[in-house]
C-alpha atoms as a PDB file:
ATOM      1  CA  UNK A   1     142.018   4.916-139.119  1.00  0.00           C
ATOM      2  CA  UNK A   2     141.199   4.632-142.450  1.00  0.00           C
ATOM      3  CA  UNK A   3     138.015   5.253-144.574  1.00  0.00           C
ATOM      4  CA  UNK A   4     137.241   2.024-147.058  1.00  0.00           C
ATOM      5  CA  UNK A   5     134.063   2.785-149.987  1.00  0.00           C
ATOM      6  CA  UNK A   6     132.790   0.066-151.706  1.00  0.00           C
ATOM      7  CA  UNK A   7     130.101  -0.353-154.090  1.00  0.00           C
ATOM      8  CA  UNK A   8     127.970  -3.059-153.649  1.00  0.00           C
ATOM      9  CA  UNK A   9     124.949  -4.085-155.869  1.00  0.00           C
ATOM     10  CA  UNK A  10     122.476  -5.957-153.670  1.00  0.00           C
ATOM     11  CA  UNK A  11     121.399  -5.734-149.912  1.00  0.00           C
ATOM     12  CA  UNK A  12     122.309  -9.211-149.895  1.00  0.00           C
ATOM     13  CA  UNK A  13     125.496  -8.799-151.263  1.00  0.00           C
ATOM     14  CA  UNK A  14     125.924  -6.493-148.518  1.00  0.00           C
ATOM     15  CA  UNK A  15     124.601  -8.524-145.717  1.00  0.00           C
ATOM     16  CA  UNK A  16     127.238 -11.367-146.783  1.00  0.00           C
ATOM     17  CA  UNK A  17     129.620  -8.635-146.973  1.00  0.00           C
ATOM     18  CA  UNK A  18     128.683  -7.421-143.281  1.00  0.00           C
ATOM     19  CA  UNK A  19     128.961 -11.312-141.842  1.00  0.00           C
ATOM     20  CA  UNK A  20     132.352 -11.165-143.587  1.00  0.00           C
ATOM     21  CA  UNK A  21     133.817  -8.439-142.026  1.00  0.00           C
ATOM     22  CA  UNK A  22     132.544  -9.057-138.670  1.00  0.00           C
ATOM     23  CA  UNK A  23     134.571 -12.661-138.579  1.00  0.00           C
ATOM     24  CA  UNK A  24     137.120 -10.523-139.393  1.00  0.00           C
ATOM     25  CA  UNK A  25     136.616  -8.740-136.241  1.00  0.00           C
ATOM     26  CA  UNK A  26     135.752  -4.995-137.797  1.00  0.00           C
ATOM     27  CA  UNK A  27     132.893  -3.971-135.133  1.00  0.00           C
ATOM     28  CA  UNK A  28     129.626  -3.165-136.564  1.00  0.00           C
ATOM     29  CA  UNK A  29     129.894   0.001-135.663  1.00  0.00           C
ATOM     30  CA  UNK A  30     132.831   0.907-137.808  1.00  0.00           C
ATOM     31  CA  UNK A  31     130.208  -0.250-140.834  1.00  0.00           C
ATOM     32  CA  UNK A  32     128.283   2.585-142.168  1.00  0.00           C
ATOM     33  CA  UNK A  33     125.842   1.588-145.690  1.00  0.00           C
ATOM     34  CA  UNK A  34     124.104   4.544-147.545  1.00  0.00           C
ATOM     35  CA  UNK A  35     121.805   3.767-150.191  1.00  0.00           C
ATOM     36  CA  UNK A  36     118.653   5.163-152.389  1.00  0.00           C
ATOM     37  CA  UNK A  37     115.304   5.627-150.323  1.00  0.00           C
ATOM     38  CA  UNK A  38     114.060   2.493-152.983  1.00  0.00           C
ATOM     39  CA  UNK A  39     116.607   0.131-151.418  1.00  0.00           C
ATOM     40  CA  UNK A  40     115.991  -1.581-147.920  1.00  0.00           C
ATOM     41  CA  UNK A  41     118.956  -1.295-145.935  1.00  0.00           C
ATOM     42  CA  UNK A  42     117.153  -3.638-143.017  1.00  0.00           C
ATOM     43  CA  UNK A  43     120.000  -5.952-140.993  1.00  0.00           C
ATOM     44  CA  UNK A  44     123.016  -3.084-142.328  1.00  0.00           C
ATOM     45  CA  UNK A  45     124.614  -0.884-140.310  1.00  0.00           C
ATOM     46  CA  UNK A  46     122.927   2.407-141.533  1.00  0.00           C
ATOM     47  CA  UNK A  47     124.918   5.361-141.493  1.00  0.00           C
ATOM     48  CA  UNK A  48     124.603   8.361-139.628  1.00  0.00           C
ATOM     49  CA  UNK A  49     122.971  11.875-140.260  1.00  0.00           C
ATOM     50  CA  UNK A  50     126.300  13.397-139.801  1.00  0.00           C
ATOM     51  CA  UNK A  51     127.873  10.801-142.533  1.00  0.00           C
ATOM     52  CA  UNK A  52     124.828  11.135-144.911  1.00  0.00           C
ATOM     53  CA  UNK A  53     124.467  15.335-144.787  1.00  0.00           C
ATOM     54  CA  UNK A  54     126.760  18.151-144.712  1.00  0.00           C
ATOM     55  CA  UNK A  55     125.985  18.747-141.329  1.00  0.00           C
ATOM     56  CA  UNK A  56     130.067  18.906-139.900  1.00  0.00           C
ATOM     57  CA  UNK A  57     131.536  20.654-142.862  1.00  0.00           C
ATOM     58  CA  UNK A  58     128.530  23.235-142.553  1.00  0.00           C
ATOM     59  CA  UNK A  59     128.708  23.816-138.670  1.00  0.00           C
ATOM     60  CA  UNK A  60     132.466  24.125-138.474  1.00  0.00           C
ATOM     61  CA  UNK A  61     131.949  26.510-141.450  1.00  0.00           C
ATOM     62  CA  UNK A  62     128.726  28.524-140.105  1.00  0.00           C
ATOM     63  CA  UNK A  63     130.943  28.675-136.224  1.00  0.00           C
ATOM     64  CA  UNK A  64     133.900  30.214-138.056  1.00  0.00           C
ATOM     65  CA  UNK A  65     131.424  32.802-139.920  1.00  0.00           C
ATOM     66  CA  UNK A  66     129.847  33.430-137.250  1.00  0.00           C
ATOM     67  CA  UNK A  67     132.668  34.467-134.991  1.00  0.00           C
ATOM     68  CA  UNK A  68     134.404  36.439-137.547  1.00  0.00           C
ATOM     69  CA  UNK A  69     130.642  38.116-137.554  1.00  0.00           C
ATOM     70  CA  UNK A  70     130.177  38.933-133.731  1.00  0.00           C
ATOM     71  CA  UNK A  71     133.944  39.761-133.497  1.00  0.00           C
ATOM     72  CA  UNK A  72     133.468  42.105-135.675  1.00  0.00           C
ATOM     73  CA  UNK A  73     130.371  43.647-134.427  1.00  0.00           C
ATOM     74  CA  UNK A  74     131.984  43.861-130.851  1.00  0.00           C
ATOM     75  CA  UNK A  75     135.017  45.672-132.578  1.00  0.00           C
ATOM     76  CA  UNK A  76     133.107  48.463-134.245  1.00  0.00           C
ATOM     77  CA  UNK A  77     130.550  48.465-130.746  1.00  0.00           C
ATOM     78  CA  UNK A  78     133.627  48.712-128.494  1.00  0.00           C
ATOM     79  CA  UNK A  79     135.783  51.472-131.053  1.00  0.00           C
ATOM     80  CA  UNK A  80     132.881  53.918-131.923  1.00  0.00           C
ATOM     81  CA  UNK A  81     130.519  53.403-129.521  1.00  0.00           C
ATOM     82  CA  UNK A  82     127.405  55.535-128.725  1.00  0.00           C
ATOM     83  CA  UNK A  83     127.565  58.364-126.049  1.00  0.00           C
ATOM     84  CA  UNK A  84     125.609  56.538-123.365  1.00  0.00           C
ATOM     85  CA  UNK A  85     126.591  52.921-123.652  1.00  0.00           C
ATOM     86  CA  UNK A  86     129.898  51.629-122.689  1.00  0.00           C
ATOM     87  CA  UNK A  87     131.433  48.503-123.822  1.00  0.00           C
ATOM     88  CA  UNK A  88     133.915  46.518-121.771  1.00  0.00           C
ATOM     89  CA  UNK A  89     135.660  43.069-122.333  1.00  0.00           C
ATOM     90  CA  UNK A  90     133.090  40.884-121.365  1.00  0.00           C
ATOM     91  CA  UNK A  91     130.899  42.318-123.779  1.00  0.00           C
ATOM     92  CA  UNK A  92     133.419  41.915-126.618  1.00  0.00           C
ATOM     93  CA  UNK A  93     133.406  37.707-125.781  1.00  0.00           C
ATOM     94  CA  UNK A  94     129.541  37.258-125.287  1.00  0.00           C
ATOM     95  CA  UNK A  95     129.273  38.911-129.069  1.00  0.00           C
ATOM     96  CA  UNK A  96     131.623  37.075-130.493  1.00  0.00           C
ATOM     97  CA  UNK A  97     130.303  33.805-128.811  1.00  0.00           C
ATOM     98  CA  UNK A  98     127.072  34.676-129.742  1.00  0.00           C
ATOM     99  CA  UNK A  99     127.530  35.091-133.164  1.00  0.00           C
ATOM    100  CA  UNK A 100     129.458  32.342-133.680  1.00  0.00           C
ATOM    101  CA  UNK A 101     126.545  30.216-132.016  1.00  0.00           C
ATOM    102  CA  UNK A 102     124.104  31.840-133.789  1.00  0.00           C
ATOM    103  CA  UNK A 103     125.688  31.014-136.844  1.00  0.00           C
ATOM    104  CA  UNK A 104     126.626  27.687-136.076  1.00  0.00           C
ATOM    105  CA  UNK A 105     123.166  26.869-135.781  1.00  0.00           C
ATOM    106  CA  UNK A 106     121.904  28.444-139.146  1.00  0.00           C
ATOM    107  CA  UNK A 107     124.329  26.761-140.544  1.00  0.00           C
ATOM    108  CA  UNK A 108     124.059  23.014-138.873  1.00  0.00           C
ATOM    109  CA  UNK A 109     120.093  23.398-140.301  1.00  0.00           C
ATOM    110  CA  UNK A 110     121.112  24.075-143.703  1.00  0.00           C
ATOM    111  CA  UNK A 111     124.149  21.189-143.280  1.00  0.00           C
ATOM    112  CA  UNK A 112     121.648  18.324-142.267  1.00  0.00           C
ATOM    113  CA  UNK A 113     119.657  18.719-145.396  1.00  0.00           C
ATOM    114  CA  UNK A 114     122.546  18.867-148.148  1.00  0.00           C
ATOM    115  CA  UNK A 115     124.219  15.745-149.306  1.00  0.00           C
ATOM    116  CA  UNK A 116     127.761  14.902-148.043  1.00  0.00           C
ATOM    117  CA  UNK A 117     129.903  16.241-150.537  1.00  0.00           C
ATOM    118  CA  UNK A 118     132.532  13.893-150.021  1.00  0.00           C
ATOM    119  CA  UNK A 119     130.211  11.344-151.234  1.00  0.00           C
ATOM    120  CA  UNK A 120     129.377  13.066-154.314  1.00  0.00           C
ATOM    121  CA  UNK A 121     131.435  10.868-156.403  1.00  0.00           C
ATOM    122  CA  UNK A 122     129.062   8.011-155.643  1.00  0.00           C
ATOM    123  CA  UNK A 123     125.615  10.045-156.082  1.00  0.00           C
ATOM    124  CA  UNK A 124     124.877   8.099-159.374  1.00  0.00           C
ATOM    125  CA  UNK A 125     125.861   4.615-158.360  1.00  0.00           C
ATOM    126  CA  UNK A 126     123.521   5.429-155.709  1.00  0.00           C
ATOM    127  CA  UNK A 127     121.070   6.512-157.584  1.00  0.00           C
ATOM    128  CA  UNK A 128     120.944   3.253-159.612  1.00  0.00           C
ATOM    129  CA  UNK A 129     120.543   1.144-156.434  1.00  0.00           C
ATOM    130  CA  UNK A 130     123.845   0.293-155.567  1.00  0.00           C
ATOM    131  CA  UNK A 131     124.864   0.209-152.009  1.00  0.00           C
ATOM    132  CA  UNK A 132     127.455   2.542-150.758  1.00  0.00           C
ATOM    133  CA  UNK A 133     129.757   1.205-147.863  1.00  0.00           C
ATOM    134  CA  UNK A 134     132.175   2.532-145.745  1.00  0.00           C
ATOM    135  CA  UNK A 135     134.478   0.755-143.349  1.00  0.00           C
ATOM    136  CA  UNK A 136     136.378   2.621-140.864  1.00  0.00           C
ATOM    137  CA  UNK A 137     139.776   0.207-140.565  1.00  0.00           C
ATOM    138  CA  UNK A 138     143.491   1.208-139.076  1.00  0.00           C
ATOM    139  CA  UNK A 139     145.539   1.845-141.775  1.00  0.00           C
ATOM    140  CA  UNK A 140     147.583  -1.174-141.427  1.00  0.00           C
ATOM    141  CA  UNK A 141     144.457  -3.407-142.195  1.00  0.00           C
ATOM    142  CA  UNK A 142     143.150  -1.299-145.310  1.00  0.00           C
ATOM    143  CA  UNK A 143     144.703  -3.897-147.808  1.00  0.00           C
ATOM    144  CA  UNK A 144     143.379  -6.935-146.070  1.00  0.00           C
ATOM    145  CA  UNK A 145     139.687  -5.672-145.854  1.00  0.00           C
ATOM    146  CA  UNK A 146     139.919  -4.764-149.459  1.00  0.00           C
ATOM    147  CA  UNK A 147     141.166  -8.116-150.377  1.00  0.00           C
ATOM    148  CA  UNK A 148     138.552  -9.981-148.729  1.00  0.00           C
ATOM    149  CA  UNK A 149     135.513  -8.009-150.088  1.00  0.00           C
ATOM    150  CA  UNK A 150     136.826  -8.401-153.640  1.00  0.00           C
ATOM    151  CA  UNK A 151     137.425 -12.306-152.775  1.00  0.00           C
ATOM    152  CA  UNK A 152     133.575 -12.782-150.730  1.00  0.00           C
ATOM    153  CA  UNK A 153     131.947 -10.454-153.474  1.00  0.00           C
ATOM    154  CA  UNK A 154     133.234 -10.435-157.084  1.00  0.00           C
ATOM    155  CA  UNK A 155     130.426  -7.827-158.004  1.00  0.00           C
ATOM    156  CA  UNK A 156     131.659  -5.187-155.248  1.00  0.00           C
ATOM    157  CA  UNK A 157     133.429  -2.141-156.866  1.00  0.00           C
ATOM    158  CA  UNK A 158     136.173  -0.931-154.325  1.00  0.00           C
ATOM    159  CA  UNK A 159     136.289   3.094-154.828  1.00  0.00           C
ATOM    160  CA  UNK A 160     139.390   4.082-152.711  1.00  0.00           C
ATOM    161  CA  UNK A 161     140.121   4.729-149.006  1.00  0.00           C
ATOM    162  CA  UNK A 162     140.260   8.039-148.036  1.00  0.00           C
ATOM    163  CA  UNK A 163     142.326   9.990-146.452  1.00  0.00           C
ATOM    164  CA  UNK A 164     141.283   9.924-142.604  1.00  0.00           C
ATOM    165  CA  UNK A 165     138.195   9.676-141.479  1.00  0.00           C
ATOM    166  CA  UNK A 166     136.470  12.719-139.347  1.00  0.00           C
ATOM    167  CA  UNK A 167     136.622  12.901-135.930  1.00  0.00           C
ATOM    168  CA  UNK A 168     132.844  13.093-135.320  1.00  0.00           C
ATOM    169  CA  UNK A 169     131.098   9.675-136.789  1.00  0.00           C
END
């Protein structure tokens, strides 16, 4: 599957857009709009938390920290430990695990609040009012979508697929 952005300057626009693509037979849940809190997106398939915020990149980031963290804590607790506790292999896992939940959670709060920085390139279009939307395609249909949006909506701006899209939507 492929990621599709387009720009698109009017809810209407994208409604149209949306009836367009669903004769096509893309599901409406492969849709995802993002726009300014100005702009009713009412009748669009709104996207996610996890596609609006940081939230992935910042978990998978904060678990990784974290486990480093509590590995490293069990380490030093299990090679110089004090003279009446004793550390065993069990203890080494719950430590890491913990940290790396621990973390994970820090860092999934901090995620949900901070833009998507894959979207960063469309902040200012955004920002004006335009309509950001993303349509999750296989990759064999990328050029087809495209073509039709540019054909139903002369105004739409098509920014690029990318690469893959995450596994989490």
């Amino acid at each position: 599957m492929r990621r599709v952005y387009f720009l698109l300057p009017t809810p209407q626009r994208a409604r149209a857009v949306v009836g367009e693509l669903l004769m096509h037979r893309v599901e409406w849940r492969h849709m995802h709009v993002i726009a300014n809190d100005n702009v009713s997106i009412d009748g669009l398939p709104q996207a996610s938390l996890a596609q609006r915020s940081d939230l992935l990149a910042s978990l998978a980031r904060g678990t990784a920290a974290g486990c480093a963290a509590g590995l490293l804590m069990a380490l030093v607790a299990l090679f110089c430990p004090s003279e009446d506790v004793r550390i065993a292999g069990g203890t080494v896992v719950i430590l890491t695990l913990s940290g790396a939940g621990f973390c994970a959670g820090v860092a999934a709060m901090i995620g949900v609040e901070m833009p998507n920085t894959r979207l960063k390139r469309f902040e200012e279009a955004i920002l004006r009012g335009e309509l950001l939307m993303m349509i999750d395609v296989p990759k064999e249909r990328v050029e087809e979508i495209e073509q039709m949006i540019e054909l139903h909506c002369a105004q739409a701006h098509s920014e690029g697929t990318g690469k893959t899209i995450p596994l989490f939507r």
